[in-house]
Protein backbone atom coordinates (compact mmCIF):
# COMPACT_ATOMS: atom_id res chain seq x y z
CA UNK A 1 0.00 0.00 0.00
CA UNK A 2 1.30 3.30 -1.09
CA UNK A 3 0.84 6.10 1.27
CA UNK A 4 0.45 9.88 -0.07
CA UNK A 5 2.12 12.41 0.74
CA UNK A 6 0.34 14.67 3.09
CA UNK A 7 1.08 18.21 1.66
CA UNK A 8 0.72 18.11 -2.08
CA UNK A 9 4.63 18.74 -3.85
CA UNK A 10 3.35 22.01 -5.51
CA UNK A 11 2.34 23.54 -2.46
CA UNK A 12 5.56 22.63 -0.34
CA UNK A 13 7.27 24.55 -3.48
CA UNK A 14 4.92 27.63 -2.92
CA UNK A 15 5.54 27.61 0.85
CA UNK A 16 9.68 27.30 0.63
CA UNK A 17 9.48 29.64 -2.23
CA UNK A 18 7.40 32.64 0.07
CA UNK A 19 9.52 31.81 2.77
CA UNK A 20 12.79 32.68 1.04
CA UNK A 21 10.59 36.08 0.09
CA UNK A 22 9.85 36.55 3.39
CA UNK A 23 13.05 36.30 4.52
CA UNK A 24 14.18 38.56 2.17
CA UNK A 25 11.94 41.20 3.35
CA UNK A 26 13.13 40.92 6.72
CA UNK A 27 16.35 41.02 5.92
CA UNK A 28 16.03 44.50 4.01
CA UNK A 29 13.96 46.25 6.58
CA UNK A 30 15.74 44.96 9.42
CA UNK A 31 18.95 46.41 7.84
CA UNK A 32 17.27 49.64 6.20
CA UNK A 33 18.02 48.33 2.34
CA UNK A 34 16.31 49.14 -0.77
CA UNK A 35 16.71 46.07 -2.99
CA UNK A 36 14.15 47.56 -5.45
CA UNK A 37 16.16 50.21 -7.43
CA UNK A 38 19.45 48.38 -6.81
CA UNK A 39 18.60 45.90 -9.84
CA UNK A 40 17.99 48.84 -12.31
CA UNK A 41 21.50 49.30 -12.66
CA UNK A 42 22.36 45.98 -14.39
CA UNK A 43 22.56 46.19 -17.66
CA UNK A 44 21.07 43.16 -19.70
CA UNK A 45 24.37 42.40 -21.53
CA UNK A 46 26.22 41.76 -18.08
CA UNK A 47 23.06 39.33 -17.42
CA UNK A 48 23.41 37.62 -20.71
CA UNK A 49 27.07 37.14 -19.97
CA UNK A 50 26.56 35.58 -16.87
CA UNK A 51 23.72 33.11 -17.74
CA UNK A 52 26.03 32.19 -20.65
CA UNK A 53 29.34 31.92 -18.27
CA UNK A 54 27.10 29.62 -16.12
CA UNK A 55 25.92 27.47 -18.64
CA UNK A 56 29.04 26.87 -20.45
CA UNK A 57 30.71 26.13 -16.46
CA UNK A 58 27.81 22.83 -16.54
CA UNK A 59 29.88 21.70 -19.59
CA UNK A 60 32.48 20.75 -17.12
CA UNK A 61 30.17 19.21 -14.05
CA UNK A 62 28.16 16.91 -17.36
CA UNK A 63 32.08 15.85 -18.18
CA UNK A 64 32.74 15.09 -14.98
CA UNK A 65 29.59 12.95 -14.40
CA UNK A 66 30.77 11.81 -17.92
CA UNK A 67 34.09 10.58 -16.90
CA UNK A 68 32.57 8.87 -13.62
CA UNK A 69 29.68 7.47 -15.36
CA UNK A 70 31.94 6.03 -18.20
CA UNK A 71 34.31 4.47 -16.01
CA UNK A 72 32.22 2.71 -13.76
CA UNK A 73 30.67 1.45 -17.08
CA UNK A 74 33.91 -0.18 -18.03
CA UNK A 75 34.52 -1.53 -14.77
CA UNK A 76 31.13 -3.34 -14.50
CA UNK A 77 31.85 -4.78 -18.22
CA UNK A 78 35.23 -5.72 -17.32
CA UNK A 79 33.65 -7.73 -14.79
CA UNK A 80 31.03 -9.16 -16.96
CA UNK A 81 28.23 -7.39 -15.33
CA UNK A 82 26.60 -5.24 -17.42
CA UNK A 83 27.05 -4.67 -21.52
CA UNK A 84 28.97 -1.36 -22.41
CA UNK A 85 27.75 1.77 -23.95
CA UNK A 86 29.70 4.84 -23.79
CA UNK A 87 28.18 7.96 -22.16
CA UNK A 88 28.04 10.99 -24.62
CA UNK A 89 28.82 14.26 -23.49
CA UNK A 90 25.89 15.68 -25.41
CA UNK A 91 23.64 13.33 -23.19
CA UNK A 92 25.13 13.76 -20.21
CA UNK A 93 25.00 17.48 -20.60
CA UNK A 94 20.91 17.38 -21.61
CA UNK A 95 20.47 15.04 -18.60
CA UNK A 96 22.24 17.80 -16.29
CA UNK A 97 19.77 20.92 -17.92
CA UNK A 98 16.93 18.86 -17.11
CA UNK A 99 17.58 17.92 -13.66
CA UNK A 100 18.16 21.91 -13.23
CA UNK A 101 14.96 22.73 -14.65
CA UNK A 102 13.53 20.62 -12.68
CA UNK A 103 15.24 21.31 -9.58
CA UNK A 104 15.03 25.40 -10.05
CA UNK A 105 11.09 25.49 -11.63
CA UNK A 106 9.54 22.44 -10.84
CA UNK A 107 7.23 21.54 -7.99
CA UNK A 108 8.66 17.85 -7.99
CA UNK A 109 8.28 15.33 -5.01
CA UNK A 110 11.77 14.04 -6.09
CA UNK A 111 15.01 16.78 -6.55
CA UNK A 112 16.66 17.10 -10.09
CA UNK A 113 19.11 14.54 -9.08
CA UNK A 114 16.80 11.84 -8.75
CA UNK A 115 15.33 12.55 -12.58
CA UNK A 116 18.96 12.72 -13.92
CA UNK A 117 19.49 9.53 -12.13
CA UNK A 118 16.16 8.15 -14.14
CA UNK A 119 16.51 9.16 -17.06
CA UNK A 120 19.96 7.89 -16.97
CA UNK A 121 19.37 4.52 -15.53
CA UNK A 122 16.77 4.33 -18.53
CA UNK A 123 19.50 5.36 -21.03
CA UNK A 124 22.02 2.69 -19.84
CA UNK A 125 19.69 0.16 -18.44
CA UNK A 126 21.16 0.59 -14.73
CA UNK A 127 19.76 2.81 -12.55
CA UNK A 128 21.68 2.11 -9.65
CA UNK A 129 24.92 2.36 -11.17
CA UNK A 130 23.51 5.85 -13.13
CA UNK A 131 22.30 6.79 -9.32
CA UNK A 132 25.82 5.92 -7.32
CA UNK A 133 27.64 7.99 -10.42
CA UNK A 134 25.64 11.17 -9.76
CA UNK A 135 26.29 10.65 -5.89
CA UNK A 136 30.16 10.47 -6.20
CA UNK A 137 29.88 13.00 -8.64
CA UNK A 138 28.41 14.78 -6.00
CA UNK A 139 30.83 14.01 -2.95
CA UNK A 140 33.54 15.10 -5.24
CA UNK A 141 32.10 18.59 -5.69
CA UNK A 142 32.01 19.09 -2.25
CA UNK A 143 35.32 17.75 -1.33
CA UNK A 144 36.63 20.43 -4.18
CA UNK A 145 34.07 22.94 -2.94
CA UNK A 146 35.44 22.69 0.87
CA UNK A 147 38.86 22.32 0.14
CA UNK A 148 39.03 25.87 -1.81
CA UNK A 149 36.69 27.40 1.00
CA UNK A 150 39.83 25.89 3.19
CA UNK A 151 42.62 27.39 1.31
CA UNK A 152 40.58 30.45 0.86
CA UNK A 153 39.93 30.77 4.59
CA UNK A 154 43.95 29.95 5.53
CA UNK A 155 44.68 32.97 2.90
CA UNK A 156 42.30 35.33 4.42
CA UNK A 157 42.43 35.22 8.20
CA UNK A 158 46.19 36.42 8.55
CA UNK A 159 44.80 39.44 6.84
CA UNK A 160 41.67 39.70 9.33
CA UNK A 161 43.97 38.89 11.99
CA UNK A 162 46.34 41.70 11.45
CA UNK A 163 43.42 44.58 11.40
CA UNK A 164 42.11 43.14 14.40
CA UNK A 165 38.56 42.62 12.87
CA UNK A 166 35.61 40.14 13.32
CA UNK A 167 35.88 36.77 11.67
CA UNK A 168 33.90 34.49 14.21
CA UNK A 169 31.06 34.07 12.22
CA UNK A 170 33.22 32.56 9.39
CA UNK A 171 35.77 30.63 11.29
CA UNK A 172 32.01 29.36 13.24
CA UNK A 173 30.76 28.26 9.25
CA UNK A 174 34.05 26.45 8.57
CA UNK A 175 33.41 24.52 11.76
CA UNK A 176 30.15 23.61 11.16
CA UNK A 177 31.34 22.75 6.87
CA UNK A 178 33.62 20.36 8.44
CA UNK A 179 31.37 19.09 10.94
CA UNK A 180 28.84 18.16 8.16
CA UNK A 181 30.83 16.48 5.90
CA UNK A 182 31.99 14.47 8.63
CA UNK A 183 28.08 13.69 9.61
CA UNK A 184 27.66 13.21 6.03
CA UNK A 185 30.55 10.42 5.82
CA UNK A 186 29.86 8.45 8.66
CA UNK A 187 25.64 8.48 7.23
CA UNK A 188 26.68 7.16 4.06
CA UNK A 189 29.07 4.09 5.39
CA UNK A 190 26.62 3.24 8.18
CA UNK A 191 23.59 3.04 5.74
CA UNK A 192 25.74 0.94 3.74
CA UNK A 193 26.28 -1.04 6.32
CA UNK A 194 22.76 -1.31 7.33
CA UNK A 195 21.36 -1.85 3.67
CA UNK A 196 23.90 -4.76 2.74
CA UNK A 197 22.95 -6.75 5.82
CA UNK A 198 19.07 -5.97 5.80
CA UNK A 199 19.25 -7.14 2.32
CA UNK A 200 19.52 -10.75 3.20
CA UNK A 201 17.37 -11.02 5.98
CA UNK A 202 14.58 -8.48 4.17
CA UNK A 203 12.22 -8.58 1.48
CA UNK A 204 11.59 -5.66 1.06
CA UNK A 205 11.65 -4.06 -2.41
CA UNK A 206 13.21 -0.78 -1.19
CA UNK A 207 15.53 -2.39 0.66
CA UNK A 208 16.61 -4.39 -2.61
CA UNK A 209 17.05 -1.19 -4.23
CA UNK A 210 18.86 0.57 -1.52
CA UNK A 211 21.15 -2.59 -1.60
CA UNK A 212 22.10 -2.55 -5.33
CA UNK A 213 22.68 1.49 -5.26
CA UNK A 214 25.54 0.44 -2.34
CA UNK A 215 26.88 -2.34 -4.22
CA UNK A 216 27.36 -0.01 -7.38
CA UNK A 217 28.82 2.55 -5.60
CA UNK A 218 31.41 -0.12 -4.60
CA UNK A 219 32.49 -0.20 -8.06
CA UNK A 220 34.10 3.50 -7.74
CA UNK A 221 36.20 1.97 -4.94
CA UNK A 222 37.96 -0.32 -7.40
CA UNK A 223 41.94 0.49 -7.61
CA UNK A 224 40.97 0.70 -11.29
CA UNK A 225 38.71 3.65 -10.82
CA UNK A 226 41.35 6.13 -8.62
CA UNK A 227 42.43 7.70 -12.05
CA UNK A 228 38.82 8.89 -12.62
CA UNK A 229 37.82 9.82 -9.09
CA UNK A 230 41.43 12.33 -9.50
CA UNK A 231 40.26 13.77 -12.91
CA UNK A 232 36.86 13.91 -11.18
CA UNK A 233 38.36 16.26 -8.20
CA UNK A 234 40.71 18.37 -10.71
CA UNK A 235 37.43 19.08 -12.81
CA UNK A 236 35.47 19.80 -9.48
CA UNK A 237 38.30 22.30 -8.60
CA UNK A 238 38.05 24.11 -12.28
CA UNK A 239 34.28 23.88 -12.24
CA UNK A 240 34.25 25.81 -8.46
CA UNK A 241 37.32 28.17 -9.86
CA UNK A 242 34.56 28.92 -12.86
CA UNK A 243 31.90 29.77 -10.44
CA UNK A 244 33.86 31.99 -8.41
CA UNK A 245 34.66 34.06 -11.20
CA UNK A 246 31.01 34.50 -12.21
CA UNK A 247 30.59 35.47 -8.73
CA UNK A 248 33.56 38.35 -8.77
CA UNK A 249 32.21 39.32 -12.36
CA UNK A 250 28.53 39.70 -10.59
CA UNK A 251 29.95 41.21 -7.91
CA UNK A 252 31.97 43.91 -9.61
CA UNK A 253 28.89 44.24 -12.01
CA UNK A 254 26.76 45.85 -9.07
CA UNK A 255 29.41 47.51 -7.35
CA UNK A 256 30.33 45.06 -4.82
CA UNK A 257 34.18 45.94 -4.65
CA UNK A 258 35.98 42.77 -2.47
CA UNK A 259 39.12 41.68 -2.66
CA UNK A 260 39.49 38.59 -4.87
CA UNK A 261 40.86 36.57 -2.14
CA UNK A 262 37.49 37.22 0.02
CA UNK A 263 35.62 35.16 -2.72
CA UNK A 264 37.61 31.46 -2.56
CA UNK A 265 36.08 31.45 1.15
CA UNK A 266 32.58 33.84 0.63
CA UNK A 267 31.68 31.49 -2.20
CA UNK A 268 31.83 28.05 -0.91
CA UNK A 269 30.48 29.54 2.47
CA UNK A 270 27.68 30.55 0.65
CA UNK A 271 27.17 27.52 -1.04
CA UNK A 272 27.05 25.39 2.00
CA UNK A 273 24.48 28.03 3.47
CA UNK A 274 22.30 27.36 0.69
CA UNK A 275 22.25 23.67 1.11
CA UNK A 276 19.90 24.61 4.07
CA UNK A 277 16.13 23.28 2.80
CA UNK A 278 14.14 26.55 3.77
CA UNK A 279 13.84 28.96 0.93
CA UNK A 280 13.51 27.91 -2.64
CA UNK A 281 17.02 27.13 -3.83
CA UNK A 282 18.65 28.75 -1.24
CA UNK A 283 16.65 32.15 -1.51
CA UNK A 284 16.79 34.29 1.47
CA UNK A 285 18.74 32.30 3.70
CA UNK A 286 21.83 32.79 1.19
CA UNK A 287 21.27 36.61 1.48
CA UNK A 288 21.48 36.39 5.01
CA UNK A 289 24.47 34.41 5.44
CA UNK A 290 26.02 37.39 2.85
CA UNK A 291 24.77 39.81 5.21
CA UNK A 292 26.05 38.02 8.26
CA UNK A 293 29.48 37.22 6.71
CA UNK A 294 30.59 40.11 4.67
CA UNK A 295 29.47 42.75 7.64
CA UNK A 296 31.84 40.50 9.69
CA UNK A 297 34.53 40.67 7.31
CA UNK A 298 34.59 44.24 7.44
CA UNK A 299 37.72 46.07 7.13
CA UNK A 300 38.90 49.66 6.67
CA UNK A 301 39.70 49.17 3.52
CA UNK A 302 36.56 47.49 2.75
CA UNK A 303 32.63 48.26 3.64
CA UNK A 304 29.48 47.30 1.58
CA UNK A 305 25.96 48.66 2.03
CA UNK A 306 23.42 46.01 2.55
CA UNK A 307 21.59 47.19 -0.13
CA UNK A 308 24.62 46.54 -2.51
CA UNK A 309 25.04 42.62 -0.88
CA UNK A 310 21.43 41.87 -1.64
CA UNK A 311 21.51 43.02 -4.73
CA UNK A 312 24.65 41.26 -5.67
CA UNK A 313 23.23 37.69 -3.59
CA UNK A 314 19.87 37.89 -5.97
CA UNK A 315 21.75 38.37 -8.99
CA UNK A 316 23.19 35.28 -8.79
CA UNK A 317 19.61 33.92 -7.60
CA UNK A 318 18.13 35.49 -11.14
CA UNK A 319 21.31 33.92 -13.25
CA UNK A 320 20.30 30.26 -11.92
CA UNK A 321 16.75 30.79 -12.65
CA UNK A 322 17.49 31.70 -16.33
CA UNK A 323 19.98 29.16 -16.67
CA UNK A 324 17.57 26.62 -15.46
CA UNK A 325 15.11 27.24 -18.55
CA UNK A 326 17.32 26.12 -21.23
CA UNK A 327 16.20 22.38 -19.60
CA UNK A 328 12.67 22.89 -20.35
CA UNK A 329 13.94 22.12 -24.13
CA UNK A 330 16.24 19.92 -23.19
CA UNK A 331 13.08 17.74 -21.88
CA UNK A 332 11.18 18.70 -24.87
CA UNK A 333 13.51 17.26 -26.93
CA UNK A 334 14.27 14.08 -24.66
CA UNK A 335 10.09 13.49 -24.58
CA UNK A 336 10.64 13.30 -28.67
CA UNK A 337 13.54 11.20 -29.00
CA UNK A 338 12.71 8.05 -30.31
CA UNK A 339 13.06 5.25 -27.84
């Protein structure tokens, strides 16, 4: 017996998405901003550009995916597992503009992820293998994304330290970035644990499933695979290097003058901030961790008005929506390919 869900998926999307409005409301009155005229001043060429810069960035995450997806592929035919097909860039890139789409404009009960994972499985007849790929694809990203918010961080506090300014609310983010992947680490290996020795004993269909997912992601721990979980981290590094740029490029774009440095730890920060599942996306509660963290950061040589940091934080909100549309073809054109 299935049960329903008790809060239809469209209406959780309304409520997450007026909650990150909401919280951007409070944000500007409690600090005295004007977020309305702020946005006048952006030209739409320096919005084209940066929907563009973003897009062309996914090219890398779809050849990473590509990489890990293909090499698992190999591994599993090596061992006489599964037949062989290689994963196209082209695909893997549609697959990825989809799962956006869905992830930035669609009231789904499952995340983008999930459909990338689906339609993939369908495409190479293995969903668990398609759905341990996107999860180490994933883990990778965040290992790249926390070890530049590291190096970032180690580059920046001497600086903070010698002007004798705040920097507890960052150093307290790091903490809690570190904390969380640790949480996250020690999840994943104990419900690995847990599925592979339920599976026996359990008949249970989703327990099955949950089974196979673990047993393909063991595939990525073959010696065979370290080359490709390397490339995987180099391309993770370039892909976060990419989206740091866009973010100094938006930044400079409404008149958000930091030091370059400020952005290898403000972005991933960020990032991680967003990861909380309140506001659509991220919305609001990244604004407020801007607020939070570049008011702590504060230096005399450097002061923003809060105005200025909203502006620049829903910028980049507004650049992922667009970019998200170009998936709404992309599963046009995937609902007329031939099967």
């Amino acid at each position: 017996m299935k049960i329903k869900p008790s809060f239809p998926s469209w209406l959780i999307w309304l409520l997450r998405l007026g909650l990150g409005v909401a919280l951007i409301i409070l944000l500007a009155r409690q600090q005295g901003a004007s977020v309305l005229g702020a946005p006048q001043n952006i030209s739409w060429p320096t919005l084209f550009i940066a929907v563009a810069w973003y897009l062309l960035s996914q090219v890398i995450s779809a050849s990473k995916w590509k990489l890990l997806l293909g090499a698992a592929l190999r591994q599993m035919r090596a061992e006489g597992s599964t037949p062989f097909a290689a994963p196209g860039l082209g695909e893997c890139y549609r697959f990825y503009l989809i799962g956006m789409f869905c992830n930035l404009w669609l009231p789904t009960a499952v995340g983008g992820d999930a459909i990338r994972a689906t339609l993939a499985g369908n495409r190479w007849n293995n969903f668990a293998l398609a759905a341990s790929s996107i999860l180490v694809e994933r883990l990778t990203g965040l290992l790249a994304l926390l070890l530049i918010g590291a190096i970032g961080w180690f580059l920046w506090w001497p600086q903070q330290a010698a002007l004798q300014t705040g920097g507890a609310p960052v150093l307290s983010l790091a903490a809690a970035a570190a904390f969380v992947a640790g949480v996250l680490c020690t999840l994943l290996w104990t419900l690995r644990r847990w599925a592979l020795h339920l599976e026996t004993s359990s008949h249970s269909q989703w327990i099955a499933k949950w089974a196979q997912l673990h047993r393909a992601l063991d595939t990525f721990t073959a010696p065979q695979m370290r080359p490709a979980l390397w490339q995987a981290l180099a391309l993770s590094v370039v892909f976060h290097g990419a989206q740091i740029g866009l973010q100094l490029f938006l930044a400079r774009a409404v008149g958000l003058n930091l030091a370059p440095i400020t952005f290898l730890w403000l972005v991933p920060s960020l990032a991680i901030a967003s990861m909380i599942p309140l506001g659509l996306g991220g919305l609001g509660v990244r604004e407020g961790a801007a607020l939070v963290l570049l008011q702590s950061a504060a230096s005399p040589h450097f002061s923003a008005e809060p105005s200025v940091i909203l502006t620049w934080s829903l910028l980049w909100q507004v650049t992922l929506w667009l970019s998200g549309l170009p998936g709404a073809l992309a599963y046009a054109f995937q609902n007329r390919t031939p099967k």
